[in-house]
N, C-alpha and C. Protein backbone atom coordinates (compact mmCIF):
# COMPACT_ATOMS: atom_id res chain seq x y z
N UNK A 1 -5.29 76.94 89.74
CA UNK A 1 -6.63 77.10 89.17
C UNK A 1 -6.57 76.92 87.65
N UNK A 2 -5.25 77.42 86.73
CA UNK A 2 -5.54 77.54 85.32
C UNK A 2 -4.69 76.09 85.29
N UNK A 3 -4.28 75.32 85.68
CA UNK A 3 -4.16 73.74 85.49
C UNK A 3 -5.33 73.26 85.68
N UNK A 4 -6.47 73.32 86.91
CA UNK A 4 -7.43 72.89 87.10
C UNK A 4 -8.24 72.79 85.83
N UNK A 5 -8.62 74.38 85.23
CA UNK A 5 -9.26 74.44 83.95
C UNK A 5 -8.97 73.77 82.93
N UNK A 6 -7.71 73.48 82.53
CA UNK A 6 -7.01 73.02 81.32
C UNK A 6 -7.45 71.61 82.11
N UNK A 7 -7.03 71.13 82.54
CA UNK A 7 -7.82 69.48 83.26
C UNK A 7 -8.96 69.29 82.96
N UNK A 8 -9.78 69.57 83.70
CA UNK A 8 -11.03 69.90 83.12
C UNK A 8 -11.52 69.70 81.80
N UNK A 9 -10.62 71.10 80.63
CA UNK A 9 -11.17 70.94 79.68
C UNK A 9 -10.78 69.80 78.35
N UNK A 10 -9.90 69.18 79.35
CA UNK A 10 -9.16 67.94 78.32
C UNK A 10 -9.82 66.74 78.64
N UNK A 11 -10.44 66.81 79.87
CA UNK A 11 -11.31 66.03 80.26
C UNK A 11 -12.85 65.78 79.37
N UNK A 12 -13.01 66.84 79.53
CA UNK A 12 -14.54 66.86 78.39
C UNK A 12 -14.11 66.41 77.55
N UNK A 13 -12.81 67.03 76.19
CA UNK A 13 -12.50 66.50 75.20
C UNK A 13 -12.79 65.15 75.18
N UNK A 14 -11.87 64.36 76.09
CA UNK A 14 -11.78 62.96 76.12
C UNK A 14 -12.61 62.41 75.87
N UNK A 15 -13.61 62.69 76.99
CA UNK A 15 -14.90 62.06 76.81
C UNK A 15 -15.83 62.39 75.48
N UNK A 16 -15.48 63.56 74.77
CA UNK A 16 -16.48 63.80 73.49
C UNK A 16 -15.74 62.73 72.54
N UNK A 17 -14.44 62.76 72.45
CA UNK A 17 -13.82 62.20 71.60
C UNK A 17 -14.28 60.57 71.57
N UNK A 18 -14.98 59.95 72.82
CA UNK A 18 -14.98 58.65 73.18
C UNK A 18 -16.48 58.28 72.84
N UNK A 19 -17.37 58.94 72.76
CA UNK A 19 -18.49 58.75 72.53
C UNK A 19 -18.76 59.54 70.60
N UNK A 20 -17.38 59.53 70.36
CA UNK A 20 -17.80 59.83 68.90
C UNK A 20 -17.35 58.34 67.89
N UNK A 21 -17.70 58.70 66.42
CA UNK A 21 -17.54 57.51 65.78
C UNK A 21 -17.37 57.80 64.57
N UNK A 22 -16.54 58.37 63.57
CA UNK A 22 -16.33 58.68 62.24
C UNK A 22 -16.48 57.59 61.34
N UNK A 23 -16.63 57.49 60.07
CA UNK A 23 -16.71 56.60 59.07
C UNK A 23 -16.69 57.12 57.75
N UNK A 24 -15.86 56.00 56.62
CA UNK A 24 -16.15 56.85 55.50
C UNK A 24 -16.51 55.44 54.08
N UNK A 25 -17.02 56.24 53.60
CA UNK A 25 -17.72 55.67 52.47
C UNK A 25 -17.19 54.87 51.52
N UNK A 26 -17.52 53.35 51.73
CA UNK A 26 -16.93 52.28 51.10
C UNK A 26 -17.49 52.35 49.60
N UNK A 27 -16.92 53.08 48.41
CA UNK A 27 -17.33 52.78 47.41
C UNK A 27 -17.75 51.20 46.87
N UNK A 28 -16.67 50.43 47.04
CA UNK A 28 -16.68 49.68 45.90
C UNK A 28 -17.62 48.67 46.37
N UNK A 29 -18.15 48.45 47.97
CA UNK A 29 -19.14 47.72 48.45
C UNK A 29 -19.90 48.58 48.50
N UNK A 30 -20.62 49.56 47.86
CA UNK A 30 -21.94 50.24 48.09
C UNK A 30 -22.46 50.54 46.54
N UNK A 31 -23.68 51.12 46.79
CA UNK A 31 -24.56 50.92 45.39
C UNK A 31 -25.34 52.02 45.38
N UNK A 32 -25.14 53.15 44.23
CA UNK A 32 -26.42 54.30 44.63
C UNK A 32 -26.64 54.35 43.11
N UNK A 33 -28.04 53.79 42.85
CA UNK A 33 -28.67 53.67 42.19
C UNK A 33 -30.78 54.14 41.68
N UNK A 34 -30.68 54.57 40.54
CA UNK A 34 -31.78 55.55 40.14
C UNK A 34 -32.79 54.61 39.33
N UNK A 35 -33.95 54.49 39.09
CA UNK A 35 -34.98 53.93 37.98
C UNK A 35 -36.27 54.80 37.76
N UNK A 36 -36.22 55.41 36.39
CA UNK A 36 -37.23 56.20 36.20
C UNK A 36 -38.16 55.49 34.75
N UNK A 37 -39.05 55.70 34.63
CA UNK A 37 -39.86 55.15 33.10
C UNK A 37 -40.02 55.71 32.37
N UNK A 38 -40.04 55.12 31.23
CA UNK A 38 -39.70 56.11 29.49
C UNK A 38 -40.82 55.36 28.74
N UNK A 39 -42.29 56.66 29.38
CA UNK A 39 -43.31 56.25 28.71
C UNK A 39 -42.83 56.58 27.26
N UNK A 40 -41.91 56.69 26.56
CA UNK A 40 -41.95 56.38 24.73
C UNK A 40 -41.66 55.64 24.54
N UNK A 41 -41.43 54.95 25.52
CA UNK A 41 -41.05 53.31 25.53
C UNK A 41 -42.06 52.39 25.55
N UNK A 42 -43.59 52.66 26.02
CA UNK A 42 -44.16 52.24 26.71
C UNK A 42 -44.06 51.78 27.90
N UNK A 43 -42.90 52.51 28.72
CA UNK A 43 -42.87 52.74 29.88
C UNK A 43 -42.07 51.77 30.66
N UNK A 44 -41.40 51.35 29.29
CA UNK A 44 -39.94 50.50 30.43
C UNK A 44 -39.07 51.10 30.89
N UNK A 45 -38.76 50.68 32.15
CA UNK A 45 -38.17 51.40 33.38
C UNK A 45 -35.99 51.60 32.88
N UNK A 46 -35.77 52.72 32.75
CA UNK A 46 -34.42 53.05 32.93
C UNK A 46 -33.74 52.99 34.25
N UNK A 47 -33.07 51.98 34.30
CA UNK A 47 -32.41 51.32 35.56
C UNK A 47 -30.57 52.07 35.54
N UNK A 48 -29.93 52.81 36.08
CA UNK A 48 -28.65 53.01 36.34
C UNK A 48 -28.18 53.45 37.51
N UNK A 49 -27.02 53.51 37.39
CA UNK A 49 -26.07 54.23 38.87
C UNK A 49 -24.95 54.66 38.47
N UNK A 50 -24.65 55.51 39.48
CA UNK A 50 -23.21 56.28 39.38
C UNK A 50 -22.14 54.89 40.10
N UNK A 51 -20.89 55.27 39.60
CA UNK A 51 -20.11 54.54 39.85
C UNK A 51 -19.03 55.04 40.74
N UNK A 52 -19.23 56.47 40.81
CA UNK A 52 -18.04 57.09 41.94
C UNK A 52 -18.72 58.22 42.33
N UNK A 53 -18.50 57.84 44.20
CA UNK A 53 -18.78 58.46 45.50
C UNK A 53 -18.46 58.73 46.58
N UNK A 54 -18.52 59.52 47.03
CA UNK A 54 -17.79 59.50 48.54
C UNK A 54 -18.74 59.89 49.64
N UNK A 55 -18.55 59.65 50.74
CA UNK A 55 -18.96 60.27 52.21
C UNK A 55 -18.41 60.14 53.40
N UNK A 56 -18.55 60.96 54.12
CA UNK A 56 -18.38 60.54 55.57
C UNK A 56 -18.97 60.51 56.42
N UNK A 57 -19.87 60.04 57.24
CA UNK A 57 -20.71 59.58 58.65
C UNK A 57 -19.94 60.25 59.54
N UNK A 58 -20.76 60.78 60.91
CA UNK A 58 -20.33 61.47 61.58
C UNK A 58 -21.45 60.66 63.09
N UNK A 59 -21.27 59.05 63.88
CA UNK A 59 -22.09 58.79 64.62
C UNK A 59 -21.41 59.13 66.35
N UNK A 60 -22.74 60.12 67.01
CA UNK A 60 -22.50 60.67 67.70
C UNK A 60 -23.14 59.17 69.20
N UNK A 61 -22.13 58.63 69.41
CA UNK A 61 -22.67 57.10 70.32
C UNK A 61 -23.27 57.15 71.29
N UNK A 62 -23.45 58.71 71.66
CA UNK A 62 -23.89 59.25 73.40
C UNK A 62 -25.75 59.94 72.85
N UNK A 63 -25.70 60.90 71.96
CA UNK A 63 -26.80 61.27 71.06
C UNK A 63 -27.07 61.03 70.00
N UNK A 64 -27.71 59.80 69.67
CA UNK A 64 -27.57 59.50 68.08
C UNK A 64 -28.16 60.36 67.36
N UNK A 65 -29.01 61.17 67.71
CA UNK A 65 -30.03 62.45 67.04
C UNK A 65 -28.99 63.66 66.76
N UNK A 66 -27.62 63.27 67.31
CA UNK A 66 -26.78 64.17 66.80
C UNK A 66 -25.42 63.44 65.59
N UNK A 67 -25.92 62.89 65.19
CA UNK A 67 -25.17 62.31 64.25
C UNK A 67 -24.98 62.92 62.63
N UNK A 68 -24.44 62.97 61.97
CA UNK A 68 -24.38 63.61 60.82
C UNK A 68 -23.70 62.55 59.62
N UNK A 69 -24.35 63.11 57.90
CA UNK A 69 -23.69 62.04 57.13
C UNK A 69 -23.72 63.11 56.12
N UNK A 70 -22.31 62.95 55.13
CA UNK A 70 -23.23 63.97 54.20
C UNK A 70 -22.16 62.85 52.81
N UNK A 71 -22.59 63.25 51.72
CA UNK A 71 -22.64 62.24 50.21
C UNK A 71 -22.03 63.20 49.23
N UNK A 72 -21.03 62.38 48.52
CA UNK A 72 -21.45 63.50 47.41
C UNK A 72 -20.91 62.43 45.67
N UNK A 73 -21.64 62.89 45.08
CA UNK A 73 -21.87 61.53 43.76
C UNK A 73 -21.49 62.93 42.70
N UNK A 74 -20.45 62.01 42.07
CA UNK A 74 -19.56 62.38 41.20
C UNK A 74 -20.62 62.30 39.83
N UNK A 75 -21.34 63.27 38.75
CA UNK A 75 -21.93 62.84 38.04
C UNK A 75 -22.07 62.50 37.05
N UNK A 76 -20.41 62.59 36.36
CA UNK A 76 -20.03 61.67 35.34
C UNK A 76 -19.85 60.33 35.57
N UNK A 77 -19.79 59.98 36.32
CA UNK A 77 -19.78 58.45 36.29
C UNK A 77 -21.27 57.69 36.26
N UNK A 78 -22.39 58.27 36.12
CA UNK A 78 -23.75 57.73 35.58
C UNK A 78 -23.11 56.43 34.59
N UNK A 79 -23.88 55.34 34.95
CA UNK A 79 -24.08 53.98 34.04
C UNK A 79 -25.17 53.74 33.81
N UNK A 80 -25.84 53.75 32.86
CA UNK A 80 -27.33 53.02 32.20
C UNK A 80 -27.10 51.73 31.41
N UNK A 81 -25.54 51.48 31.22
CA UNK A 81 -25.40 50.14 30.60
C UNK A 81 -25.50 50.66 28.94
N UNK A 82 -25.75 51.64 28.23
CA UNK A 82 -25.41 51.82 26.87
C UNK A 82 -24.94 53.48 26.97
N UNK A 83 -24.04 53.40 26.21
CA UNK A 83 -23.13 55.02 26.27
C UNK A 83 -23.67 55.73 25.96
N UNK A 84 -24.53 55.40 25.01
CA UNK A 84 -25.35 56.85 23.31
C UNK A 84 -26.05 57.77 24.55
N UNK A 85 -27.10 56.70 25.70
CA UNK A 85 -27.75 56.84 26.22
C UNK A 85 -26.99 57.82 27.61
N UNK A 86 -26.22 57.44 27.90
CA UNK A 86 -25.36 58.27 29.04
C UNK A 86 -24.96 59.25 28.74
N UNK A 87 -24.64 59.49 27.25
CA UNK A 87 -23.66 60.98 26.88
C UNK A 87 -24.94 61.77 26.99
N UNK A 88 -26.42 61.64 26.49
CA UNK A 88 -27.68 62.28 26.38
C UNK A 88 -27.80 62.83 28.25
N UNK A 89 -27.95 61.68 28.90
CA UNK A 89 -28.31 62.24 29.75
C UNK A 89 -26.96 62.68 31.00
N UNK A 90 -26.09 63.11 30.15
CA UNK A 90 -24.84 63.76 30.93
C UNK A 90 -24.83 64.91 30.37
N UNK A 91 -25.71 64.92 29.51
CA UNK A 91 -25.81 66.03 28.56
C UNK A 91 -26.79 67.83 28.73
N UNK A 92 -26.79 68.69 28.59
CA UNK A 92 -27.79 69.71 28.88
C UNK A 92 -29.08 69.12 29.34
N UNK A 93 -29.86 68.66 28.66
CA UNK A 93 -31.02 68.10 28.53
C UNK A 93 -31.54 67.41 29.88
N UNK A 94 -30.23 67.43 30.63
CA UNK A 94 -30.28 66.07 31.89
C UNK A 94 -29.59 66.61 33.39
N UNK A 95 -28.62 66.07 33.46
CA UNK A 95 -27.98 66.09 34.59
C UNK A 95 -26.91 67.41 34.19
N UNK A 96 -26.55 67.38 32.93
CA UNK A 96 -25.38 68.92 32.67
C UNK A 96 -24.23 68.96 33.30
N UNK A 97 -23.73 67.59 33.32
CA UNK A 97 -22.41 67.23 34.42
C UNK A 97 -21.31 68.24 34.23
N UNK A 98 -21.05 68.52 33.25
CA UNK A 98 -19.92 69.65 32.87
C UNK A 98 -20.18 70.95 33.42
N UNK A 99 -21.53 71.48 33.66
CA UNK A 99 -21.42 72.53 34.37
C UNK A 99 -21.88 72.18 35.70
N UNK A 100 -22.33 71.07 36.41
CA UNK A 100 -22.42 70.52 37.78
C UNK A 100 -21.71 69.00 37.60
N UNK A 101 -21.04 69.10 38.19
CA UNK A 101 -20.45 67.81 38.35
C UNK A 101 -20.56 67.13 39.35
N UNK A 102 -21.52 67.73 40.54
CA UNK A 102 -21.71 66.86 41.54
C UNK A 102 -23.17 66.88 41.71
N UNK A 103 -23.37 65.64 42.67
CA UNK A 103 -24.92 65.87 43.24
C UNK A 103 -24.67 65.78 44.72
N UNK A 104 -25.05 66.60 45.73
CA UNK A 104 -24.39 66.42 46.88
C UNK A 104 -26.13 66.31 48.11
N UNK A 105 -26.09 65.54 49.05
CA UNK A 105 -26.61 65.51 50.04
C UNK A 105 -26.02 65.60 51.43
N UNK A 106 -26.66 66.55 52.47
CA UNK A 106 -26.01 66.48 53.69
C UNK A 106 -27.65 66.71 54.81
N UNK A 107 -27.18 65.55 55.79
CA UNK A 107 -28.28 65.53 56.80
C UNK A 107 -28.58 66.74 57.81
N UNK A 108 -29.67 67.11 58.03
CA UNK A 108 -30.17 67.37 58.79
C UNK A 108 -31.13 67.36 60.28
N UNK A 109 -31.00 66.52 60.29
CA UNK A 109 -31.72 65.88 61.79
C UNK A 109 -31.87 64.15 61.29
N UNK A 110 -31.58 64.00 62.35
CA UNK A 110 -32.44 62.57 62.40
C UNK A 110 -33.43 62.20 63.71
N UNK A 111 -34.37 61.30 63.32
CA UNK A 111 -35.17 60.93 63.97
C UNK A 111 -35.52 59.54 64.49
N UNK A 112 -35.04 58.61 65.50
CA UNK A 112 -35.10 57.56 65.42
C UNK A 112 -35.84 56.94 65.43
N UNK A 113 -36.88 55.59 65.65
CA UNK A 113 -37.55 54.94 65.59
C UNK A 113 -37.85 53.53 66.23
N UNK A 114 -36.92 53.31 66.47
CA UNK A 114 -36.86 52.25 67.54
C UNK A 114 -35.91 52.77 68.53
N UNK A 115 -35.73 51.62 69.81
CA UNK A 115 -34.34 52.24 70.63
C UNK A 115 -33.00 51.58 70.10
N UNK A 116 -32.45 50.79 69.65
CA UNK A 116 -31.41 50.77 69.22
C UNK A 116 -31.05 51.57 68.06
N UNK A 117 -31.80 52.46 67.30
CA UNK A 117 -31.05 53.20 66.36
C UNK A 117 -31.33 52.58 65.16
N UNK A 118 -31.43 51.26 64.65
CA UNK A 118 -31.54 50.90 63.40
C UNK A 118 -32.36 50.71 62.66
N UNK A 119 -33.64 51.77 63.00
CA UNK A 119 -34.33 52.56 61.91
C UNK A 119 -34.73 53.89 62.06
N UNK A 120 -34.40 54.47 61.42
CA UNK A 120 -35.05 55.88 61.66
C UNK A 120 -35.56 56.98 60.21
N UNK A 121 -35.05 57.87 60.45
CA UNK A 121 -35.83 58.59 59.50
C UNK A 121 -34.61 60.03 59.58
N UNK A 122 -34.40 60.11 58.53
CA UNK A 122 -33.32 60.81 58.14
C UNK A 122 -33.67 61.80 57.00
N UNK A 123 -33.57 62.93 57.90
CA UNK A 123 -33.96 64.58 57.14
C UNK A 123 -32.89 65.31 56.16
N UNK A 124 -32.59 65.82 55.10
CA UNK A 124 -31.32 66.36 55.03
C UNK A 124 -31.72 67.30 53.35
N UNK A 125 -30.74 68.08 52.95
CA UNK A 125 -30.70 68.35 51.78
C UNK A 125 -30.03 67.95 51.00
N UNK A 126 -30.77 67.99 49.61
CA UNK A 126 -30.44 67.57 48.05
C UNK A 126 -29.92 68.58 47.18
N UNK A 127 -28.56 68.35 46.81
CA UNK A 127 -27.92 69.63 45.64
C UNK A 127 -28.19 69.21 44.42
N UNK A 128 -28.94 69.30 43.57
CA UNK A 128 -28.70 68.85 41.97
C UNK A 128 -28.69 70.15 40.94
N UNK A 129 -28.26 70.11 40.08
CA UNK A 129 -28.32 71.20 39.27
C UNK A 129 -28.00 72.47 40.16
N UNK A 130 -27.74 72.48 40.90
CA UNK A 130 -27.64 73.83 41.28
C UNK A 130 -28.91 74.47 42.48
N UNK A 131 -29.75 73.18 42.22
CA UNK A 131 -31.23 73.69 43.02
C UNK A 131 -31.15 72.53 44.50
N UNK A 132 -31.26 73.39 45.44
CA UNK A 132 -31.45 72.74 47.22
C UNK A 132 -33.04 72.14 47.25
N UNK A 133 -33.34 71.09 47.90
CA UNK A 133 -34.27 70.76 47.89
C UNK A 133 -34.24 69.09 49.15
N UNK A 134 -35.25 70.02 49.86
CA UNK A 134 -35.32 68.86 51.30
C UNK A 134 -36.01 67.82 50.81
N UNK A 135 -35.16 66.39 51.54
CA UNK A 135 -35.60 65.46 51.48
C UNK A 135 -35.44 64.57 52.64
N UNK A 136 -36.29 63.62 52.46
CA UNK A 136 -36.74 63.21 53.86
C UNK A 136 -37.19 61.59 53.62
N UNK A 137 -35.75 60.86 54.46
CA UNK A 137 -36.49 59.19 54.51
C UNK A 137 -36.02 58.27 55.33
N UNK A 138 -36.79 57.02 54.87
CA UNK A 138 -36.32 56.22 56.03
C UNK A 138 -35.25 55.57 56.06
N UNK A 139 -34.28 55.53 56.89
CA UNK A 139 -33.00 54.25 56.69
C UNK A 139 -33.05 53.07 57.30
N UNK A 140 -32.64 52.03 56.71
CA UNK A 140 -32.46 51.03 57.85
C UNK A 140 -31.10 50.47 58.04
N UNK A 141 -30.39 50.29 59.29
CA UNK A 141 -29.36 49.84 59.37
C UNK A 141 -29.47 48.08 58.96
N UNK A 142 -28.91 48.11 57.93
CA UNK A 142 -28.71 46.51 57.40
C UNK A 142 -27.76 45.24 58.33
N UNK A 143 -26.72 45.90 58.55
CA UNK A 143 -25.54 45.03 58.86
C UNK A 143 -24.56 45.94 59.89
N UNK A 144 -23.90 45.50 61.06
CA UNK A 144 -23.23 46.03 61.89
C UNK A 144 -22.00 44.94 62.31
N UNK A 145 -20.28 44.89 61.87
CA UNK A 145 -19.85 44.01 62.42
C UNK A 145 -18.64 44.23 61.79
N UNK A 146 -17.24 43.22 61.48
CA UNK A 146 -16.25 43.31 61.05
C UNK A 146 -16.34 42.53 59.97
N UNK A 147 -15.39 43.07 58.88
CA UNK A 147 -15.62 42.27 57.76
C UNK A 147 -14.45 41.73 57.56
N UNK A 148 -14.19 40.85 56.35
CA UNK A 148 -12.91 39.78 56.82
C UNK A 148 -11.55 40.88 56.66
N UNK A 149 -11.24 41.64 57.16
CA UNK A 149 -9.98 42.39 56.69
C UNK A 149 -10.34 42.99 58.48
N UNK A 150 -11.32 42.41 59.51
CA UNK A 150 -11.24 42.95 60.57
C UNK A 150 -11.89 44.24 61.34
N UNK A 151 -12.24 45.01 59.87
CA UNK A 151 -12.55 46.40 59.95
C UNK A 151 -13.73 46.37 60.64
N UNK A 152 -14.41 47.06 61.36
CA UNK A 152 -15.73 47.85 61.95
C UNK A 152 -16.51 48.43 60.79
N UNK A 153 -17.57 47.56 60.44
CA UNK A 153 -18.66 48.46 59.08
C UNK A 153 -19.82 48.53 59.54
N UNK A 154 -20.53 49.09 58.57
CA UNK A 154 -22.06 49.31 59.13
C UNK A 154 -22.63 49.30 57.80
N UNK A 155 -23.72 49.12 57.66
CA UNK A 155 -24.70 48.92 56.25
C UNK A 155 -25.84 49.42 56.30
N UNK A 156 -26.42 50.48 55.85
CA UNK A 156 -27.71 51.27 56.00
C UNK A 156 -28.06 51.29 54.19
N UNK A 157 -29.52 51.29 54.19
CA UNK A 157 -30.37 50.97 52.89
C UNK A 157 -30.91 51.95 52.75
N UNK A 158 -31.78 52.69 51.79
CA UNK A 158 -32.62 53.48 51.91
C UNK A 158 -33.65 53.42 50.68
N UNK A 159 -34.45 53.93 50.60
CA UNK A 159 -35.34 54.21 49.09
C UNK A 159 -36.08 55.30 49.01
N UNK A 160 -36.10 56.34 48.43
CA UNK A 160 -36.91 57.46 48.27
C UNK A 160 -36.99 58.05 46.90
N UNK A 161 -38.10 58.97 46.80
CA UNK A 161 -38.89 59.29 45.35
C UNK A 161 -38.38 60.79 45.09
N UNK A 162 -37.61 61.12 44.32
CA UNK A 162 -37.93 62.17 44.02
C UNK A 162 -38.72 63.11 42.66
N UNK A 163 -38.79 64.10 42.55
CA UNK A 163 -39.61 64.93 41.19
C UNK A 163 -38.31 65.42 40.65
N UNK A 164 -37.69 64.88 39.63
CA UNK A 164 -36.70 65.33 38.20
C UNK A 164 -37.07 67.01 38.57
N UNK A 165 -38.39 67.23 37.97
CA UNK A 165 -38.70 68.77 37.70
C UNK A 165 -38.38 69.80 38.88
N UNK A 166 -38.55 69.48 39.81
CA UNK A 166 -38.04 69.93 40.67
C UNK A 166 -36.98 71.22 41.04
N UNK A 167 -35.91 69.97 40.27
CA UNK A 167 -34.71 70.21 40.55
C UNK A 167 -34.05 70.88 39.11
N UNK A 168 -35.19 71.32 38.16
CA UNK A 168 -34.99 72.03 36.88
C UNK A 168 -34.78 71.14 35.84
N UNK A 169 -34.61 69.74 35.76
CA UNK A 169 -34.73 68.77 34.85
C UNK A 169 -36.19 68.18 34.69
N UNK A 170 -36.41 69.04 33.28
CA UNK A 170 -38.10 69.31 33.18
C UNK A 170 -38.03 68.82 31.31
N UNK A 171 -37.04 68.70 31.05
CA UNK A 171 -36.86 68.03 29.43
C UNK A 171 -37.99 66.73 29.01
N UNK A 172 -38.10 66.41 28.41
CA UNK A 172 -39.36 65.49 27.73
C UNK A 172 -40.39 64.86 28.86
N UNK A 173 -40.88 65.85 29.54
CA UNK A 173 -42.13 65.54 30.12
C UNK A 173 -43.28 65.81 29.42
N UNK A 174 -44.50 64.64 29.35
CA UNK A 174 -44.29 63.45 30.21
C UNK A 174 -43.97 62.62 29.46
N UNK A 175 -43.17 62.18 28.67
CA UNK A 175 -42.71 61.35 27.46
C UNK A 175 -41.84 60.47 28.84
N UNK A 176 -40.99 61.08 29.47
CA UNK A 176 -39.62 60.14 30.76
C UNK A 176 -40.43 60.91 31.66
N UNK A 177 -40.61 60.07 32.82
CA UNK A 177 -41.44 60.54 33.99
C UNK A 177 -40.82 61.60 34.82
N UNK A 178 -41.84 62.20 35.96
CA UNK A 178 -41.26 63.00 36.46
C UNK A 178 -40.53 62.36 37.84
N UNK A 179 -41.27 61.08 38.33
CA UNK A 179 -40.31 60.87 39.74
C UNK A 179 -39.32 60.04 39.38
N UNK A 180 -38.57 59.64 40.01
CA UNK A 180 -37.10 59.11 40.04
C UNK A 180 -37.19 58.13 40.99
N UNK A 181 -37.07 57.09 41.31
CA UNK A 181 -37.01 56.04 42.63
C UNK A 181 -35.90 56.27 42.55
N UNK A 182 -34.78 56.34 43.91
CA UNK A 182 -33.18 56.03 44.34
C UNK A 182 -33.21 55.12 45.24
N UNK A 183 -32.19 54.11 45.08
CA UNK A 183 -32.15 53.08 46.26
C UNK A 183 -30.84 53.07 46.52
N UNK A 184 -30.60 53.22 47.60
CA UNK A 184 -29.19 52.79 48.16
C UNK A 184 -28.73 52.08 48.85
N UNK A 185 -27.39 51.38 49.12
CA UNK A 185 -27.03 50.48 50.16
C UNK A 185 -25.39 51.05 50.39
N UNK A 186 -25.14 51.65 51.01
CA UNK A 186 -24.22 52.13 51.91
C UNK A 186 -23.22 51.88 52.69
N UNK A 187 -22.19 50.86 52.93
CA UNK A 187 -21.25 50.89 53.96
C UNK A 187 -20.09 51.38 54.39
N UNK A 188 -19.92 51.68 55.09
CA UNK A 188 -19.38 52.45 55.84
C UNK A 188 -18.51 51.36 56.61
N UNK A 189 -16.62 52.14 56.42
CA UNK A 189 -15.73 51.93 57.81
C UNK A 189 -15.28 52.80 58.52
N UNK A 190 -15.27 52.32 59.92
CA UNK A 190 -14.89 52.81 60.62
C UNK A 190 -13.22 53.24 60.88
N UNK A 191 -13.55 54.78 60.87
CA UNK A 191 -11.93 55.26 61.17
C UNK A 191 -11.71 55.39 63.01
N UNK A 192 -9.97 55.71 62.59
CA UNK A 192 -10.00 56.19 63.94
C UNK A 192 -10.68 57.25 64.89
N UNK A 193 -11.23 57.10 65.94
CA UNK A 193 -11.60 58.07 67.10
C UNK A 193 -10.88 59.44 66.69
N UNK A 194 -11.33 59.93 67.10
CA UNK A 194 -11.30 61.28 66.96
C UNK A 194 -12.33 62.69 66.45
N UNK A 195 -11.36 63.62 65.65
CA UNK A 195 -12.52 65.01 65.87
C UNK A 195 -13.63 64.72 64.56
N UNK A 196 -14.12 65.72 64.97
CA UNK A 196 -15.63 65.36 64.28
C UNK A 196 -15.09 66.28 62.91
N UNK A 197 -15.74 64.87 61.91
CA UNK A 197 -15.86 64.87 60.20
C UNK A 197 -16.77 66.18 59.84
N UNK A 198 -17.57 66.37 59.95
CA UNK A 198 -18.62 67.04 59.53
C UNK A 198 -18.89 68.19 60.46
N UNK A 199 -18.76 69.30 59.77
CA UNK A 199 -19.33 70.61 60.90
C UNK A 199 -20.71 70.90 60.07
């Protein structure tokens, strides 16, 4: 009987293990990038991105509504393309990287939208400054296939708005606006099978 059980329960394993799908976050092919406007500018748009990130995907192949991803953006590495301008907003006034050094997101549900999965709508929370704050958008899976090195990738996009103030970065309003556009493009390789990335 206690062989039976242990059978059994290596059995389930198997099968969880087979319908799972880990992945982790291709920096140097991905792009997470911010544009906000500097009405003292007359309102030309400040275009940058961080340059170092990580994540790991967690796709569940049996329940995709159980899938998980979570991010996390290193926040000294902000680029606006002029330094004066980066040390300011790495600075108190901004992001305060020295006393947060990260900005972290992790999902919370997803919702699909078609039946293959490659659009949906993806729930999760936002860490900045220190302040949690739900956010909620759409993804689209871009690209699904091997890239020339063979590997298994995947490519998901996204775009969503957030409020600076929000999240306690409330400094020269309304002189620099309060929402933020983020756009991302994402890929992801695939690791080996096995236990699940993300609890």
């Amino acid at each position: 009987m206690k062989k039976y059980i242990i059978f059994l329960l290596t059995a389930i394993l198997m099968i969880s293990i087979t319908n799972a799908a880990n992945y982790v976050l291709d920096k140097t092919h991905s792009v997470i990038m911010f544009q906000i406007n500097n009405y003292a500018q007359l309102g030309i748009p400040t275009i940058g991105r961080f340059k170092n990130f990580e994540g790991i995907l967690y796709i569940d192949e049996k329940d995709f509504t159980k899938s998980n991803v979570k991010i996390k953006v290193f926040t000294n590495s902000l680029d606006t393309g002029n330094s004066e301008r980066d040390r300011h907003l790495l600075g108190e006034d901004f992001f305060n990287a020295e006393k947060y050094p990260l900005i972290e997101f992790y999902s919370t549900s997803i919702t699909p939208l078609i039946k293959d999965n490659s659009q949906f709508i993806l729930n999760g929370k936002m860490v900045m400054l220190g302040v949690e704050k739900e956010i909620s958008t759409y993804v689209k899976k871009e690209q699904e296939g091997k890239n020339f090195m063979n590997k298994d990738i995947i490519i998901y996009s996204t775009k969503f708005t957030i409020n600076r103030a929000d999240f306690g970065m409330n400094k020269y309003l309304p002189l620099i606006d309060n929402k933020v556009d983020i756009t991302l493009f994402l890929e992801f390789i695939k690791q080996e099978e096995g236990k699940k990335l993300i609890e």
